[in-house]
N, C-alpha and C. Protein backbone atom coordinates (compact mmCIF):
# COMPACT_ATOMS: atom_id res chain seq x y z
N UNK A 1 -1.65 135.12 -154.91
CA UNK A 1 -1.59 134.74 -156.31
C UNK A 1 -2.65 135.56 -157.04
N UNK A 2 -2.20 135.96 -158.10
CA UNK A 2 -3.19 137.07 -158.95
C UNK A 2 -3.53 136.56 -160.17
N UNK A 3 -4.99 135.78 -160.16
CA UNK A 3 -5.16 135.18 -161.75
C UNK A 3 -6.02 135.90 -162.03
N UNK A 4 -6.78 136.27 -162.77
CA UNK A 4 -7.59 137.34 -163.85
C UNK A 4 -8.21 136.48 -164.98
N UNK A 5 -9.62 136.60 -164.91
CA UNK A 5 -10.76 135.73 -165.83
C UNK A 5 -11.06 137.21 -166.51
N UNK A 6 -11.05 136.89 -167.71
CA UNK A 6 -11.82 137.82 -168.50
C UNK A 6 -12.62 137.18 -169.83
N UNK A 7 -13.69 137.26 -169.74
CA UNK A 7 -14.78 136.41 -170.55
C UNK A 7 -15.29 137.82 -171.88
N UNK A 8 -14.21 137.55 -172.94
CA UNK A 8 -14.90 138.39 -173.61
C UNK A 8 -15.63 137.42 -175.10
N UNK A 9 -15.79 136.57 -174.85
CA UNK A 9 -16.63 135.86 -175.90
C UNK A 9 -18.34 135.49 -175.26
N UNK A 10 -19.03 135.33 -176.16
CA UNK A 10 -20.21 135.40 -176.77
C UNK A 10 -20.88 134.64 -175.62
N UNK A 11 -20.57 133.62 -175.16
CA UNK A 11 -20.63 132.12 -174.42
C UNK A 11 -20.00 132.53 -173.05
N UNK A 12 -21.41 131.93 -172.01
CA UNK A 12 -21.23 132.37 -170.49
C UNK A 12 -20.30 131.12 -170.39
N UNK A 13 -19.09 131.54 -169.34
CA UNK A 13 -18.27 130.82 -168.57
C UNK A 13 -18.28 130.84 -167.12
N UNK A 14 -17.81 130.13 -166.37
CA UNK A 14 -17.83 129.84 -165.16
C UNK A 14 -16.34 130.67 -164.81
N UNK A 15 -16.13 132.05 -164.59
CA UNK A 15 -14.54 132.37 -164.65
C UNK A 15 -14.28 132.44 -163.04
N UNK A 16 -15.00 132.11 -161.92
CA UNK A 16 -14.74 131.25 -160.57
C UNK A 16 -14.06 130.32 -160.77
N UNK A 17 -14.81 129.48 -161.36
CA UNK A 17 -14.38 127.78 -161.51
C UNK A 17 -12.64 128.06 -162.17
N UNK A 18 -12.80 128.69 -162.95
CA UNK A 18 -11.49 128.91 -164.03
C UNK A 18 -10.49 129.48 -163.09
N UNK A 19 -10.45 130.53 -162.17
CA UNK A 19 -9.28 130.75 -161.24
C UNK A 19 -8.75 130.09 -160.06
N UNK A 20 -10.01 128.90 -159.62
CA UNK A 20 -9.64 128.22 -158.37
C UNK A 20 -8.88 127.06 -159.09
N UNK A 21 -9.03 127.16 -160.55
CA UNK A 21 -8.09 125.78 -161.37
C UNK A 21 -6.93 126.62 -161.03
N UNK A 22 -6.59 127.26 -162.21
CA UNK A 22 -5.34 128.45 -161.91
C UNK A 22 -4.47 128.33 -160.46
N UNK A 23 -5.56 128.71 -159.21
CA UNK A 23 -4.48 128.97 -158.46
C UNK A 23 -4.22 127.41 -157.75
N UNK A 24 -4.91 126.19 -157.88
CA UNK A 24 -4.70 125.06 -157.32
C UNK A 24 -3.54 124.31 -158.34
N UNK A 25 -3.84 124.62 -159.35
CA UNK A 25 -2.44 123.96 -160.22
C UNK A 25 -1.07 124.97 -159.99
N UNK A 26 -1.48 125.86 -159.65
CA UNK A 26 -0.30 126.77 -159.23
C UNK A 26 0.57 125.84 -157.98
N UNK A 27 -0.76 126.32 -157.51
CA UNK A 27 -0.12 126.00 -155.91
C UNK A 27 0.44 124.10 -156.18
N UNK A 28 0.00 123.27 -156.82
CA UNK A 28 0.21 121.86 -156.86
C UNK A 28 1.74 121.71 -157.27
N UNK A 29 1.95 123.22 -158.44
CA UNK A 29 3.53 123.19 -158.85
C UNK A 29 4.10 124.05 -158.10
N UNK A 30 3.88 124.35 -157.33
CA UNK A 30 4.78 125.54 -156.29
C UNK A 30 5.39 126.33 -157.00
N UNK A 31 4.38 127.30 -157.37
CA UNK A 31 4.82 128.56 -158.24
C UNK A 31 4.18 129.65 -157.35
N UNK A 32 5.29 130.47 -156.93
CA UNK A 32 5.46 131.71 -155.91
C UNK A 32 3.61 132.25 -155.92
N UNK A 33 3.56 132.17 -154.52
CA UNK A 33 2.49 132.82 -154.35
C UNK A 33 1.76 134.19 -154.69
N UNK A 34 2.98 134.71 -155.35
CA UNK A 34 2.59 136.35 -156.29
C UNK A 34 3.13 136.45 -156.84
N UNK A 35 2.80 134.93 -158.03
CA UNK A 35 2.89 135.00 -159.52
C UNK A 35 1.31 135.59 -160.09
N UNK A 36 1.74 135.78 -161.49
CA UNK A 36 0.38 136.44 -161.97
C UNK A 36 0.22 135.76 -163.44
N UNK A 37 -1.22 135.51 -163.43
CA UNK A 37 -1.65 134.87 -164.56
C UNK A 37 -2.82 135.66 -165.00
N UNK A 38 -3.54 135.18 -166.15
CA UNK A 38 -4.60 135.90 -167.19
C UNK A 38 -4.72 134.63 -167.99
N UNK A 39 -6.43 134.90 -167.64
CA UNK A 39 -6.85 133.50 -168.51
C UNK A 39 -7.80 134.72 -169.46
N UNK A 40 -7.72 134.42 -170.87
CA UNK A 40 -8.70 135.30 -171.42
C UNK A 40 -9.66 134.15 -172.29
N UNK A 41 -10.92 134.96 -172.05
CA UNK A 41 -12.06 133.58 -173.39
C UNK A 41 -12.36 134.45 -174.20
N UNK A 42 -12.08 134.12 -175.79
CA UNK A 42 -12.46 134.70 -176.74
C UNK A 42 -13.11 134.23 -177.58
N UNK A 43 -13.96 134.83 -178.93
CA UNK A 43 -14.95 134.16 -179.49
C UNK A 43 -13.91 133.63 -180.93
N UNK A 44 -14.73 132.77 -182.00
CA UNK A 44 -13.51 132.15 -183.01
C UNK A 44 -12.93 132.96 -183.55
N UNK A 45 -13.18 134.23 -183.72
CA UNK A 45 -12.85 135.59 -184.92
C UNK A 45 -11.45 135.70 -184.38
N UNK A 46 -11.82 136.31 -183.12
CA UNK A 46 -10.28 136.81 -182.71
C UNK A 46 -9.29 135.73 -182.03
N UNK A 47 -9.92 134.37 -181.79
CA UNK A 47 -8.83 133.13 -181.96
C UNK A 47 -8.31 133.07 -183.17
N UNK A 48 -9.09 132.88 -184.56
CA UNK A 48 -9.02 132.55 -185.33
C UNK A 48 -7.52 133.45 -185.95
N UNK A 49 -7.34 134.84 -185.58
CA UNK A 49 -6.68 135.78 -185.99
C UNK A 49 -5.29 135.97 -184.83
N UNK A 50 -5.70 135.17 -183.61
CA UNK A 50 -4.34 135.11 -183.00
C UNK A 50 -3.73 134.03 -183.39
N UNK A 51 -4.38 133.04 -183.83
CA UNK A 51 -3.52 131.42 -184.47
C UNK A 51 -2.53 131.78 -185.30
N UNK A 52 -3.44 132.77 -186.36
CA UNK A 52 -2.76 133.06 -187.75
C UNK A 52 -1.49 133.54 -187.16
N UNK A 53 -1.85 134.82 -186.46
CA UNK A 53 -0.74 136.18 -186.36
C UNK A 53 0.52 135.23 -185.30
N UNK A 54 0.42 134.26 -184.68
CA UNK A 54 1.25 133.51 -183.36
C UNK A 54 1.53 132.26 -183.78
N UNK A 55 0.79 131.69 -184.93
CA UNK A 55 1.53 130.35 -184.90
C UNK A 55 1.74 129.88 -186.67
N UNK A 56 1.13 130.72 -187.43
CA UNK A 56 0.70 131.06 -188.57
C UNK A 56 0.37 129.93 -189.46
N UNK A 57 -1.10 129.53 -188.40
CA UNK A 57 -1.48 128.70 -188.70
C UNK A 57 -3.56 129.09 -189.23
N UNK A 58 -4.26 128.47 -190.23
CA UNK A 58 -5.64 129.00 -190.39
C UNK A 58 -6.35 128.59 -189.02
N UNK A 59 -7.15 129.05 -189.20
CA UNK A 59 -8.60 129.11 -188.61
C UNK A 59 -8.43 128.74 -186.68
N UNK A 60 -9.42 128.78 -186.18
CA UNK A 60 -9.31 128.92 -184.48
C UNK A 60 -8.91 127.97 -184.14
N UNK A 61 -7.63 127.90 -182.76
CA UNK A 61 -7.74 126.76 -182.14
C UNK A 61 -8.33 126.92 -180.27
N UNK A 62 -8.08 125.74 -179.71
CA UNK A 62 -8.68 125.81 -178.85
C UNK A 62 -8.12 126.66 -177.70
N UNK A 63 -6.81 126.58 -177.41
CA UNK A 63 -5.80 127.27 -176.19
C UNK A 63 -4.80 127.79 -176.84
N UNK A 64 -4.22 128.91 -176.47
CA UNK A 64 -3.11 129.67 -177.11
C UNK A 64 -2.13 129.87 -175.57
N UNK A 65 -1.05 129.60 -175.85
CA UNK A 65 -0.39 130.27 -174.15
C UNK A 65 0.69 131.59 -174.29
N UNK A 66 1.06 132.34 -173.74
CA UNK A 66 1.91 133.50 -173.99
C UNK A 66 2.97 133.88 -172.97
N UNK A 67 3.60 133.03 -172.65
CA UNK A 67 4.46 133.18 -171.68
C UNK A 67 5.12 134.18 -171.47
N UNK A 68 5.36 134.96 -170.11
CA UNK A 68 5.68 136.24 -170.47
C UNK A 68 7.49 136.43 -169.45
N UNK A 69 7.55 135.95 -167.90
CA UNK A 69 8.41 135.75 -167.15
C UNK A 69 9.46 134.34 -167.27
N UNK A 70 8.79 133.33 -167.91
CA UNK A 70 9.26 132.21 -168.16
C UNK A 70 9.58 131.61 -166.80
N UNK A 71 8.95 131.48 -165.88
CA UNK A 71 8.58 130.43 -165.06
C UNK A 71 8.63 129.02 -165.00
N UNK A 72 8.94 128.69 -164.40
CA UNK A 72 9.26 126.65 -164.39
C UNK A 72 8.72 126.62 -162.36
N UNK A 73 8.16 125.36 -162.70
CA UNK A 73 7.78 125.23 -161.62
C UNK A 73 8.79 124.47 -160.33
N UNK A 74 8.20 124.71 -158.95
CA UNK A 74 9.49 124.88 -158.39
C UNK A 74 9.43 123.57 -157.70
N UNK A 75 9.66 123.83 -156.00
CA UNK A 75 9.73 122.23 -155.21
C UNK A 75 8.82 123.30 -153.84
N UNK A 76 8.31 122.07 -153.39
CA UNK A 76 7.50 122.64 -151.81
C UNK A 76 8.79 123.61 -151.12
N UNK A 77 10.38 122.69 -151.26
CA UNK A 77 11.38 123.72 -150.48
C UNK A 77 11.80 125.42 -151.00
N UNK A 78 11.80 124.92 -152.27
CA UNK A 78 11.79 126.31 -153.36
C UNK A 78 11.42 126.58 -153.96
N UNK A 79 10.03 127.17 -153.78
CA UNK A 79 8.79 128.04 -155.12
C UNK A 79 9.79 128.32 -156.06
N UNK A 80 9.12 128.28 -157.20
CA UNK A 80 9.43 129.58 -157.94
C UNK A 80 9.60 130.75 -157.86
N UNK A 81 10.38 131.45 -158.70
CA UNK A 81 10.42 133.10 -158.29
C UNK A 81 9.03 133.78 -158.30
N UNK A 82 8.86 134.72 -157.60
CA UNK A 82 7.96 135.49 -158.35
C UNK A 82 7.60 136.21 -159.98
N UNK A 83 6.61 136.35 -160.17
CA UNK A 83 6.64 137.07 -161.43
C UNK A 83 5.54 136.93 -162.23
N UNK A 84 5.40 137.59 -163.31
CA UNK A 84 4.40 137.38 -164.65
C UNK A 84 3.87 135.96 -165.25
N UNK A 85 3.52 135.01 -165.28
CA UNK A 85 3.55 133.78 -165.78
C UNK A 85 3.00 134.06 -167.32
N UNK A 86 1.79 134.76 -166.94
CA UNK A 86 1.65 135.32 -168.73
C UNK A 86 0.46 134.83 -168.35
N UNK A 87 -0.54 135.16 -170.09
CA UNK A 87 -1.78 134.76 -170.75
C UNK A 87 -1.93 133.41 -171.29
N UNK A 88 -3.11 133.09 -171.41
CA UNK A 88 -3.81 131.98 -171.87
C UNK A 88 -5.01 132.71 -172.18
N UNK A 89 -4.97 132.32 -173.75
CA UNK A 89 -6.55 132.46 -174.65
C UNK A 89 -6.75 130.95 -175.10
N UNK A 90 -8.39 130.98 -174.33
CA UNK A 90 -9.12 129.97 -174.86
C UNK A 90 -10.10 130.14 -175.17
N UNK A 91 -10.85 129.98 -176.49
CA UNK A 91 -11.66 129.76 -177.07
C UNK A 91 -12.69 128.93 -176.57
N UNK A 92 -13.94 129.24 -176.24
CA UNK A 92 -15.25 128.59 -175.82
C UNK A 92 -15.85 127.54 -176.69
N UNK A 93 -16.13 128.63 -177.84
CA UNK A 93 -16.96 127.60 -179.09
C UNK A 93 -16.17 126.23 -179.53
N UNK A 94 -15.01 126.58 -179.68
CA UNK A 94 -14.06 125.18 -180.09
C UNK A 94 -13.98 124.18 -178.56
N UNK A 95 -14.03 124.94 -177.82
CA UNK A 95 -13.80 123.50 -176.49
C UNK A 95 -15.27 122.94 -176.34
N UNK A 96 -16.53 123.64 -176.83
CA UNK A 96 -17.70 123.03 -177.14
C UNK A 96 -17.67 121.83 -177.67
N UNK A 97 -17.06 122.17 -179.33
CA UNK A 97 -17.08 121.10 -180.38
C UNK A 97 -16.44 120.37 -179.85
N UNK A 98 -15.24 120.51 -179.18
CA UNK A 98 -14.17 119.41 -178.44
C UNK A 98 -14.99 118.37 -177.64
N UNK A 99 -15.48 119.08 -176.53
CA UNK A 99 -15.84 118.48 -175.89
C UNK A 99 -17.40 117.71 -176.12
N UNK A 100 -18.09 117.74 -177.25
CA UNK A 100 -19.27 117.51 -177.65
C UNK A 100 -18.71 115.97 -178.44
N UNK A 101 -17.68 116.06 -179.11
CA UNK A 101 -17.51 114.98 -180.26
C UNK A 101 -16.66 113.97 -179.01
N UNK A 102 -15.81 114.40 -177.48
CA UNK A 102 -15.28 113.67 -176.66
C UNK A 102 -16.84 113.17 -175.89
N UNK A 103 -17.51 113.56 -175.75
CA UNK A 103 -18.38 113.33 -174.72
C UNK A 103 -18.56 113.66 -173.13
N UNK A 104 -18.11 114.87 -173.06
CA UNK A 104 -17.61 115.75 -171.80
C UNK A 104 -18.21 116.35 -171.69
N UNK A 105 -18.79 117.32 -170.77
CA UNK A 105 -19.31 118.47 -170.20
C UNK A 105 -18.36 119.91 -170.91
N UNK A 106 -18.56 120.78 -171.66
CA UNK A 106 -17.71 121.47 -172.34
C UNK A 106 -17.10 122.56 -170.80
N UNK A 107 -17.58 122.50 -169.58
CA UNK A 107 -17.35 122.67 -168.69
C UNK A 107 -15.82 122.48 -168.24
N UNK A 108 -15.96 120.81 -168.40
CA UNK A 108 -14.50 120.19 -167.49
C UNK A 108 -13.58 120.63 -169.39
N UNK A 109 -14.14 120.55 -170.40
CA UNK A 109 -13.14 120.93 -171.17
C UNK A 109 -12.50 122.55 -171.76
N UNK A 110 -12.95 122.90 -170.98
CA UNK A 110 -12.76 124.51 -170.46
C UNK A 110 -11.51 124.27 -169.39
N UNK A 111 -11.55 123.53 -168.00
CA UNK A 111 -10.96 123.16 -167.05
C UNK A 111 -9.67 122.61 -168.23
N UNK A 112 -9.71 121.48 -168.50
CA UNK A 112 -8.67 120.92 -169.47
C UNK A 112 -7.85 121.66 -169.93
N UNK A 113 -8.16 122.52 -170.90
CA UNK A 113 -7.98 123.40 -171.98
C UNK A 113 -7.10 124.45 -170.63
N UNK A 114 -7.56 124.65 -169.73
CA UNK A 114 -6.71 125.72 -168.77
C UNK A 114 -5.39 124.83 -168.41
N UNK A 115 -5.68 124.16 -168.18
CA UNK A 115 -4.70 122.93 -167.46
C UNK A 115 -3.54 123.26 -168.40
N UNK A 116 -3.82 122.88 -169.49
CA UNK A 116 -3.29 122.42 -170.67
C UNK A 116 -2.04 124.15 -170.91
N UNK A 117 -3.06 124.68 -170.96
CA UNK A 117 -2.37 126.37 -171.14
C UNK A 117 -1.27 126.32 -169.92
N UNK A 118 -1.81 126.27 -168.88
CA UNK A 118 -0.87 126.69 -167.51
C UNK A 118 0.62 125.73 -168.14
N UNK A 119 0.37 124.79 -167.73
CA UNK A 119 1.53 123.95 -168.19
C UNK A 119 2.22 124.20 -169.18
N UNK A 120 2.03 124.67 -170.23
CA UNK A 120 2.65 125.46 -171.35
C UNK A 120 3.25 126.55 -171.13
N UNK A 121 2.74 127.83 -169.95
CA UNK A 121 3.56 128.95 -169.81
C UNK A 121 4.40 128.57 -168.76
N UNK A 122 4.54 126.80 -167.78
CA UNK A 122 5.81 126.64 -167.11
C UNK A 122 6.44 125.99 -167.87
N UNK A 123 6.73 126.00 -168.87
CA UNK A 123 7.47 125.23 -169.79
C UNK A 123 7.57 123.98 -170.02
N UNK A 124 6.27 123.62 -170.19
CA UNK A 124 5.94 121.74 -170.77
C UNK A 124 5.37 122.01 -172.00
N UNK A 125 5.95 120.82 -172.74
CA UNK A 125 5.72 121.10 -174.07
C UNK A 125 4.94 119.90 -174.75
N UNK A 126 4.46 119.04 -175.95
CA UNK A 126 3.80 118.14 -176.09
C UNK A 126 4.62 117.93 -177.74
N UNK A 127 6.17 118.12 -178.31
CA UNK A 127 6.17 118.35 -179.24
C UNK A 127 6.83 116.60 -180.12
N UNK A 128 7.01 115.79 -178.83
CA UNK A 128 8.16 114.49 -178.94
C UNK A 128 7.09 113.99 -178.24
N UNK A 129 7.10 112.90 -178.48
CA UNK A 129 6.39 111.90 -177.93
C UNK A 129 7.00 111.74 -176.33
N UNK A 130 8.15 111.78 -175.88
CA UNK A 130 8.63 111.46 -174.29
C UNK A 130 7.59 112.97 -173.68
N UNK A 131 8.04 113.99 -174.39
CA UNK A 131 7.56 115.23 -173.71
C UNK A 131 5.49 115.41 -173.92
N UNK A 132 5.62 114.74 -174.79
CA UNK A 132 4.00 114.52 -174.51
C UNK A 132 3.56 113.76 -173.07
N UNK A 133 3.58 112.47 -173.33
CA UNK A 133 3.60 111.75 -172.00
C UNK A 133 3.72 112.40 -170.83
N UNK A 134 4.53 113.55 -170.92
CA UNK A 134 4.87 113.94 -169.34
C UNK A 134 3.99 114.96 -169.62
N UNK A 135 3.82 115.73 -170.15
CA UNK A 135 2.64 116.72 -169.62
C UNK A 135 1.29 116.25 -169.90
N UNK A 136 0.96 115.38 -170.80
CA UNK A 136 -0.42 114.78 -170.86
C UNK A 136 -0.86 114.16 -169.35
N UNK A 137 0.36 113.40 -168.56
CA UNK A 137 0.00 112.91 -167.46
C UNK A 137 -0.23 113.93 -166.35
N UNK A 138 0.67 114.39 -166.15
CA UNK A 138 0.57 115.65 -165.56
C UNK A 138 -0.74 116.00 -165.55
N UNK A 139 -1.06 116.87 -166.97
CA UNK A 139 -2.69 117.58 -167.00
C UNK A 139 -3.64 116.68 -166.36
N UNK A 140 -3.69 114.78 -167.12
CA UNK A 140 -4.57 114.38 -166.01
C UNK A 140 -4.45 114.24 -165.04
N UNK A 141 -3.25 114.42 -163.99
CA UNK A 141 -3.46 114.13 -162.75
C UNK A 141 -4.31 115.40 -161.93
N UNK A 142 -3.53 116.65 -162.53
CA UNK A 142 -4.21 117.72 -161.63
C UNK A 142 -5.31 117.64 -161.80
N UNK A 143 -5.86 117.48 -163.18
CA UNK A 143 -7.12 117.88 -163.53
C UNK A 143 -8.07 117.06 -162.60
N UNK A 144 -7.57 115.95 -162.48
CA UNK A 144 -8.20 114.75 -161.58
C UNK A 144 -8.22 114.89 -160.16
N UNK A 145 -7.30 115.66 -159.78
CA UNK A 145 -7.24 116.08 -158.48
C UNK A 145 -8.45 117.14 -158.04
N UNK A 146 -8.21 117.85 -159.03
CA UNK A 146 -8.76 119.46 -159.19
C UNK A 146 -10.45 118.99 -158.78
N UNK A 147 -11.05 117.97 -159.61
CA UNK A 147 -12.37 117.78 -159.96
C UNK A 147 -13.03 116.40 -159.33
N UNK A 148 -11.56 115.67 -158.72
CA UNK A 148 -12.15 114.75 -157.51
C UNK A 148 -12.39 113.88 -158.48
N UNK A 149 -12.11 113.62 -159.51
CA UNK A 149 -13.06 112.48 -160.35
C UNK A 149 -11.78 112.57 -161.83
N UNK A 150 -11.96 110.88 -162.49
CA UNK A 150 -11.33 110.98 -163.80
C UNK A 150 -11.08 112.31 -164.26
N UNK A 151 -10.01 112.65 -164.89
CA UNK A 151 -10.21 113.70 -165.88
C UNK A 151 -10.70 113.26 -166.89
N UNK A 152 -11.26 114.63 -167.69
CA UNK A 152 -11.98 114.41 -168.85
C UNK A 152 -10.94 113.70 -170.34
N UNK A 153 -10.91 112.69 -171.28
CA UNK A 153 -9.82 112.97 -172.32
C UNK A 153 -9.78 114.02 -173.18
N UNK A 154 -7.91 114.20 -173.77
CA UNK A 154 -7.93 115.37 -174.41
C UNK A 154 -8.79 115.07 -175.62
N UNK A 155 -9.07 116.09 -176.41
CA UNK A 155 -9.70 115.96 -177.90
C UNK A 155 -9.12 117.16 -178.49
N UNK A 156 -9.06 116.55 -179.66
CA UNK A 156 -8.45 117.99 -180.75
C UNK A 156 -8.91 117.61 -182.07
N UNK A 157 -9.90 118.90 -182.36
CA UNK A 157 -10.15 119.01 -183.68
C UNK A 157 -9.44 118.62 -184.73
């Protein structure tokens, strides 16, 4: 499995911690062992300017996902295909504030915030209330798995 941390914002990250999430939620959805992902951290400027240009919406948000192969996750009997799964940009400074006004370690909401992305480029969505539920649970279970302990709650600016 090929995940890729690239920390180009301002704010040190843990981008270890960030690929053993990656490839354990991978592996939890049985998505082909040489699929490929990209987690990128960026500072608010150039969140702020992918929101606009991708969802055309103002100012930074916290996770952006970019699905690129369109992947769905598979069964222990049948991975997924191989392939591209795509990018995830997340923003540091905003999972700060997130996680500062939740009362979290902006750490596990870094973790979250990945969770949250992955699940988005296998095609879970949060846009109906039924389809919320299922990936909100989801995120906490792995996340809970992932970190041995509660997951953190979501927060959104």
């Amino acid at each position: 499995m090929s995940i890729e941390v690239n920390n180009e914002s301002a704010l040190p990250a843990d981008e270890e911690e960030l690929s053993r999430l990656g490839r354990f939620v991978l592996d939890s959805l049985y998505v082909h062992p040489e699929a490929e992902l990209s987690i990128i951290l960026v500072d608010t400027d150039a969140m702020e300017r992918l929101h606009i240009e991708w969802m055309d919406e103002p100012g930074p948000t916290d996770v952006l996902s970019f699905p690129m192969d369109e992947l769905r996750p598979g069964t222990a009997a049948k991975p997924s295909p191989a392939g591209v799964l795509g990018d995830i940009v997340i923003c540091p400074q905003v999972a700060q504030e997130q996680a500062k006004k939740a009362g979290h370690p902006a750490a596990e909401e870094m973790l979250l915030l990945a969770t949250h992305g992955i699940l988005h480029l296998l095609g879970y969505d949060h846009a109906e209330p039924e389809e919320k539920e299922e990936m909100f649970s989801l995120q906490r279970q792995l996340l809970a798995s992932f970190l041995g302990k509660d997951a953190p709650t979501e927060t959104m600016l």
